[in-house]
Protein backbone atom coordinates (compact mmCIF):
# COMPACT_ATOMS: atom_id res chain seq x y z
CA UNK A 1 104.87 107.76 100.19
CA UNK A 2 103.21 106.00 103.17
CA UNK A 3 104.82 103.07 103.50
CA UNK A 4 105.84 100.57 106.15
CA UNK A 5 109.48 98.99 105.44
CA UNK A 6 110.32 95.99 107.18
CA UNK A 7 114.34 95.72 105.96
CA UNK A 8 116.65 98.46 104.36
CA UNK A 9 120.64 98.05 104.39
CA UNK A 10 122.48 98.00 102.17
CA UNK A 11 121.45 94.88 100.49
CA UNK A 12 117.99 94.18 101.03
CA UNK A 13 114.81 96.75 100.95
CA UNK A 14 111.10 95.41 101.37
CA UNK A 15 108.13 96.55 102.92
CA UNK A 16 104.72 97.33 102.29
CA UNK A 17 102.68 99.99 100.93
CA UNK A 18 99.45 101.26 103.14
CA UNK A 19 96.08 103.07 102.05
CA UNK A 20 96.51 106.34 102.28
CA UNK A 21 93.14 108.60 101.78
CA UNK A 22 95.54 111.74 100.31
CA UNK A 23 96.90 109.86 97.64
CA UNK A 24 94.29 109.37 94.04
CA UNK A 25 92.25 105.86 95.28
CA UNK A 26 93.28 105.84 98.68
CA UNK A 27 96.99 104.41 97.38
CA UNK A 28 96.02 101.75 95.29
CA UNK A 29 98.59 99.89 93.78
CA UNK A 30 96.68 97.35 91.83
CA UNK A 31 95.56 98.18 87.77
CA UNK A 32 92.38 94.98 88.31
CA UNK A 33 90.89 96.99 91.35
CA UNK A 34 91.43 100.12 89.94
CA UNK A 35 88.66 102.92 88.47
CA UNK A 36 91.70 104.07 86.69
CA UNK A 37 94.96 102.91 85.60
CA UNK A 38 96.88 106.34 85.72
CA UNK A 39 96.07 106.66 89.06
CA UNK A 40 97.51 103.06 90.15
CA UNK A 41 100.84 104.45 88.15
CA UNK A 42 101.14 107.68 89.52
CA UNK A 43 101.16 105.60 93.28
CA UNK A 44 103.52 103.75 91.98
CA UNK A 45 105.59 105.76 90.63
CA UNK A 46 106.08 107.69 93.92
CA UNK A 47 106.39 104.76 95.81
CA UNK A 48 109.56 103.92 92.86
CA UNK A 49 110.67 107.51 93.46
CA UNK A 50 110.92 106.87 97.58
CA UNK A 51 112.98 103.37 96.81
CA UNK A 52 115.26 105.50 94.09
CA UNK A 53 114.47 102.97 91.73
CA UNK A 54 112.61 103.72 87.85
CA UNK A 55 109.30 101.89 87.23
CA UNK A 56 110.68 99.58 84.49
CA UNK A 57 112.45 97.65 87.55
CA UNK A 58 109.09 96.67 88.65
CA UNK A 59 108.23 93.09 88.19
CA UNK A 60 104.54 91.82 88.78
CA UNK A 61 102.37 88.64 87.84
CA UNK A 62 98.49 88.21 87.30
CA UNK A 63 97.66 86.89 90.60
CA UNK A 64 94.71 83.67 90.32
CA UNK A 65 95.22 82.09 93.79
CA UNK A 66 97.32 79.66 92.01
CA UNK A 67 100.19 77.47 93.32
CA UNK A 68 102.18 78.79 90.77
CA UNK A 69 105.91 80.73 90.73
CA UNK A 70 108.29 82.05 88.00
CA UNK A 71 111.63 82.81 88.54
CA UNK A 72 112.24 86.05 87.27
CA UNK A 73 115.25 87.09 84.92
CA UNK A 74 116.49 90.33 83.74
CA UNK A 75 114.13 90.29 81.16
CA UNK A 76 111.48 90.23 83.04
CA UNK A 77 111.97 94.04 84.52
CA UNK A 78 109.08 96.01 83.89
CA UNK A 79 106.35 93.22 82.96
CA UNK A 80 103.18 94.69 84.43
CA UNK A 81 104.48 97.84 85.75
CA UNK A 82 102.64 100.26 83.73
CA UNK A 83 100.74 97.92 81.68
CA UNK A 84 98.20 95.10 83.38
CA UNK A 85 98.02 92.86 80.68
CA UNK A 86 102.30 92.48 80.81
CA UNK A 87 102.15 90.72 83.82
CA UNK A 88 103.68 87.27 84.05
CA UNK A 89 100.18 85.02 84.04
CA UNK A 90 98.46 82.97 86.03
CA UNK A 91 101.10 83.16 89.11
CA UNK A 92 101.29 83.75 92.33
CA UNK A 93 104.75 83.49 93.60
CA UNK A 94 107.97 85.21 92.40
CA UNK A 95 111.36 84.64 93.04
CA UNK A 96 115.11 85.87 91.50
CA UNK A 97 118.70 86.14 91.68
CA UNK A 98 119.58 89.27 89.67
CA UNK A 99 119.75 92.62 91.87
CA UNK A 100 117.77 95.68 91.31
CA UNK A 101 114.51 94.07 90.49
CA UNK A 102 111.63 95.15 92.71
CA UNK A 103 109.28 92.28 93.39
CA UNK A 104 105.79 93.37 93.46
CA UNK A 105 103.02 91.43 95.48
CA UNK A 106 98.84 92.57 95.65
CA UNK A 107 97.00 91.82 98.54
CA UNK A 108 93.79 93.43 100.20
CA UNK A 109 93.34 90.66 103.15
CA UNK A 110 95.06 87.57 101.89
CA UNK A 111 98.91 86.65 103.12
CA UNK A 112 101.98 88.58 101.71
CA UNK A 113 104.85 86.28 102.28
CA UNK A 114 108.51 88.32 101.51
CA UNK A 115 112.24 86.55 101.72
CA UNK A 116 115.21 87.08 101.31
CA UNK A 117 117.90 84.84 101.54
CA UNK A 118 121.22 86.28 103.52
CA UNK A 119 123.95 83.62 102.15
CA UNK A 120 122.83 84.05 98.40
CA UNK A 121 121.17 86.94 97.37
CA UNK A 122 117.80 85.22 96.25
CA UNK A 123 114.66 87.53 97.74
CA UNK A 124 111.21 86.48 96.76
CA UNK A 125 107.30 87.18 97.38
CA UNK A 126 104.19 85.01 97.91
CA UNK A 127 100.52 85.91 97.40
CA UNK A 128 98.75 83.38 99.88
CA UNK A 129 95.03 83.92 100.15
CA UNK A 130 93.47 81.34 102.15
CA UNK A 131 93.28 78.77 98.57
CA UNK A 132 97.07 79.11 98.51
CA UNK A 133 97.50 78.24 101.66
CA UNK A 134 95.75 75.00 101.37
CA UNK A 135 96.80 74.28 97.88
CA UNK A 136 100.48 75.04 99.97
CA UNK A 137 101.29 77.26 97.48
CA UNK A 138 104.08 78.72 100.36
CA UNK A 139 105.59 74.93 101.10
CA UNK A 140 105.80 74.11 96.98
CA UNK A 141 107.81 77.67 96.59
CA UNK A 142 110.52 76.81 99.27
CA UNK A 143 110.91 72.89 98.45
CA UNK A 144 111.59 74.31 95.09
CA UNK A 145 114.24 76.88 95.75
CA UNK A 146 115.95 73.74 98.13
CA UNK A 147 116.17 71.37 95.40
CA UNK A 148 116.59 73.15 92.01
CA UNK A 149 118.20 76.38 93.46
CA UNK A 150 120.13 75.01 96.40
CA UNK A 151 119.22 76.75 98.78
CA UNK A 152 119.57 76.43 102.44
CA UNK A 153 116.36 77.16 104.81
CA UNK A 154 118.64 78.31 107.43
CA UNK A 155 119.96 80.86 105.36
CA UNK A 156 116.41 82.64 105.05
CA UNK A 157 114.48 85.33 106.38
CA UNK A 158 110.81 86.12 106.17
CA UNK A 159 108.48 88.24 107.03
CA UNK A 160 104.44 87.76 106.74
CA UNK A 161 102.98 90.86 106.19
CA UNK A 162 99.88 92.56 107.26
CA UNK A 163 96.66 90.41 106.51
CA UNK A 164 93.07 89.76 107.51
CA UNK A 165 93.42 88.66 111.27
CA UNK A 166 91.41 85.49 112.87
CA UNK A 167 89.00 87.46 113.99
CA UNK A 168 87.89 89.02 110.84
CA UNK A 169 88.48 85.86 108.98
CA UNK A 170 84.79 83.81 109.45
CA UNK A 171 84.11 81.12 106.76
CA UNK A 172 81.83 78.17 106.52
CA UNK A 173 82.37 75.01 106.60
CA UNK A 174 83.28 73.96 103.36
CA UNK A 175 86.82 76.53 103.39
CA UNK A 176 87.36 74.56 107.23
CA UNK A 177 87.36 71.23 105.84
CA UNK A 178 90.08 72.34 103.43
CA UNK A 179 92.14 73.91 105.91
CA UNK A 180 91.47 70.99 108.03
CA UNK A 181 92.77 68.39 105.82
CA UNK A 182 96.64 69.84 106.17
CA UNK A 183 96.75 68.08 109.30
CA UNK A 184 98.79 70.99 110.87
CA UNK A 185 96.28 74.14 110.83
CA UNK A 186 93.67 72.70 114.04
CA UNK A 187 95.19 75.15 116.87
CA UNK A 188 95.06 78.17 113.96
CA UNK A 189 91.07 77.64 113.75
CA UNK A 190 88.17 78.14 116.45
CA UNK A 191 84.29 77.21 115.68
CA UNK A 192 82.17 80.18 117.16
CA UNK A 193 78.51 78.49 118.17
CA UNK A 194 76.44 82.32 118.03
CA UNK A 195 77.08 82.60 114.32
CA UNK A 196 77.63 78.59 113.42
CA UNK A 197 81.30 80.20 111.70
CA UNK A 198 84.46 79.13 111.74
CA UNK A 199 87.73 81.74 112.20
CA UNK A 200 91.23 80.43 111.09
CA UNK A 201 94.14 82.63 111.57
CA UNK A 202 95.46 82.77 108.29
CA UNK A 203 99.39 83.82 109.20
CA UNK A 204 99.99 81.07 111.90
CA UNK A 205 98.75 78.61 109.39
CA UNK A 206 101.50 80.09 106.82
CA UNK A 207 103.96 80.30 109.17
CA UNK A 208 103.39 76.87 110.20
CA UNK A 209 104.52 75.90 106.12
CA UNK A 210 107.71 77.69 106.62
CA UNK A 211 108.61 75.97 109.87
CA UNK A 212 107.59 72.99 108.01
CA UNK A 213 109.74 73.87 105.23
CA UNK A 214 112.65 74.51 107.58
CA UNK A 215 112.95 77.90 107.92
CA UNK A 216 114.62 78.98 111.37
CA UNK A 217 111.06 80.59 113.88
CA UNK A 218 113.02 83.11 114.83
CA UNK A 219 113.85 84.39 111.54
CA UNK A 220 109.85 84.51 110.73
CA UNK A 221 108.86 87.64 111.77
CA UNK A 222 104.36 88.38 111.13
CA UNK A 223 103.05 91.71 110.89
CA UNK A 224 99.95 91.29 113.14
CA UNK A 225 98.37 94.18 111.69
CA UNK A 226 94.61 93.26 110.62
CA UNK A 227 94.11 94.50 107.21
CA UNK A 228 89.96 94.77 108.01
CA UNK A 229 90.51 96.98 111.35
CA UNK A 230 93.53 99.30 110.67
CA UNK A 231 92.77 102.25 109.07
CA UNK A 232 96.22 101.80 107.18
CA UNK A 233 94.74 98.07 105.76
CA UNK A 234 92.61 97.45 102.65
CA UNK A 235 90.41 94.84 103.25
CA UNK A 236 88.01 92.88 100.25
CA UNK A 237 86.09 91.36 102.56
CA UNK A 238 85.10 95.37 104.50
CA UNK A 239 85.04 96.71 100.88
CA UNK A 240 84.71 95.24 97.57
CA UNK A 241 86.07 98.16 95.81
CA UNK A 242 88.62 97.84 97.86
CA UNK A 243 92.37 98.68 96.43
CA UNK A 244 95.09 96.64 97.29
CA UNK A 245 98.55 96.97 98.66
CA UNK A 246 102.13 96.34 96.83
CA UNK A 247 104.42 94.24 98.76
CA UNK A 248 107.69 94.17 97.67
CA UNK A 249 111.17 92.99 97.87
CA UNK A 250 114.47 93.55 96.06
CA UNK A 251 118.39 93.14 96.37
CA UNK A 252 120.77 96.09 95.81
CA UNK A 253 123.09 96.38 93.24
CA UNK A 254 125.39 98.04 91.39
């Protein structure tokens, strides 16, 4: 299973799948950009057979570039693993305390945000595509795990995965005025005059949430890889068709 794995001990495991042209639709991992579904479960079930985990501890939402998050219980293992339609709705963000639950995450270009929190157990992921960044999608998650679960931001670590670098990432002016009205994302975006676009660096404007949210900078750690130019990324905006990678997250347990 080609995979890049940012943490493994023995209490946290998450990485990141990557395309991989051997595998049936380059590695897919995502049933809505799939030609078919068997072939999305089949690359997930090897990547469940590299983590020694079963496919039923697989826990995924219906991703809508929402601000929304569920915390996920025990009875939420499984939901969207080998079915689409199972997946919790219309979220974006998920977060638990229970061990062996994988979190699953689908990007192809937007911002995969993965935590885990060292004095608690809590782990968690984040789909951020550039309208959850500036609906702060990232910033809503952690004030919410500070004041309903109590957690510390010193206590976390997290890692921004591989995404559609500033160079790649050209938009016009109407996504620019959005980004512009956080007030914090100016040095992450540069106006280039020969094609009247804007580039915003998509990461450093996350990352920027989390320091805002009080995470620790040196326990932010971004995969620089650019999603568009790596033959390892998928990228939407290369490809259309593109399929989409899982990153995931989950505690160990007995």
């Amino acid at each position: 299973m080609k995979t890049k794995i940012y943490i493994d001990n023995s209490t946290f495991v998450a990485g990141t799948t990557l395309k991989d042209e051997r595998r049936p639709e380059h590695n897919n991992m995502a049933f809505h950009a799939s030609e078919k579904p068997e072939s999305v479960i089949e690359n997930r079930k090897r990547l469940a057979d590299s983590l020694q985990r079963e496919l039923t501890d697989f826990v995924s939402a219906s991703q809508t570039h929402s601000a929304n998050f569920h915390k996920v219980t025990v009875a939420d293992k499984g939901r969207g693993a080998e079915v689409g339609a199972t997946a919790i709705p219309d979220t974006d963000a998920l977060y638990t305390i229970e061990p062996n639950v994988l979190l699953c995450s689908f990007t192809a270009d937007c911002v995969p945000v993965i935590f885990w929190n060292e004095a608690n157990g809590l782990i968690g992921v984040i789909h951020s595509g550039w309208q959850g960044t500036v609906k702060e999608i990232t910033l809503k998650m952690f004030d919410h795990l500070k004041k309903v679960e109590g957690c510390k931001p010193g206590d976390f670590h997290v890692q921004i995965g591989m995404a559609l670098s500033q160079e790649k990432f050209e938009v016009d002016e109407d996504v620019y005025v959005k980004f512009k009205a956080l007030g914090y994302a100016d040095e992450y975006m540069y106006f280039n005059e020969t094609t009247n676009k804007y580039h915003i660096d998509n990461q450093k404007t996350v990352k920027k949430q989390l320091e805002l949210a009080g995470i620790p900078p040196e326990q932010i750690t971004l995969d620089r890889t650019c999603t568009y130019i790596s033959p390892d990324g998928f990228s939407y905006r290369q490809d259309k068709k593109a399929g989409r990678h899982l990153s995931f997250v989950m505690r160990n347990g007995k």
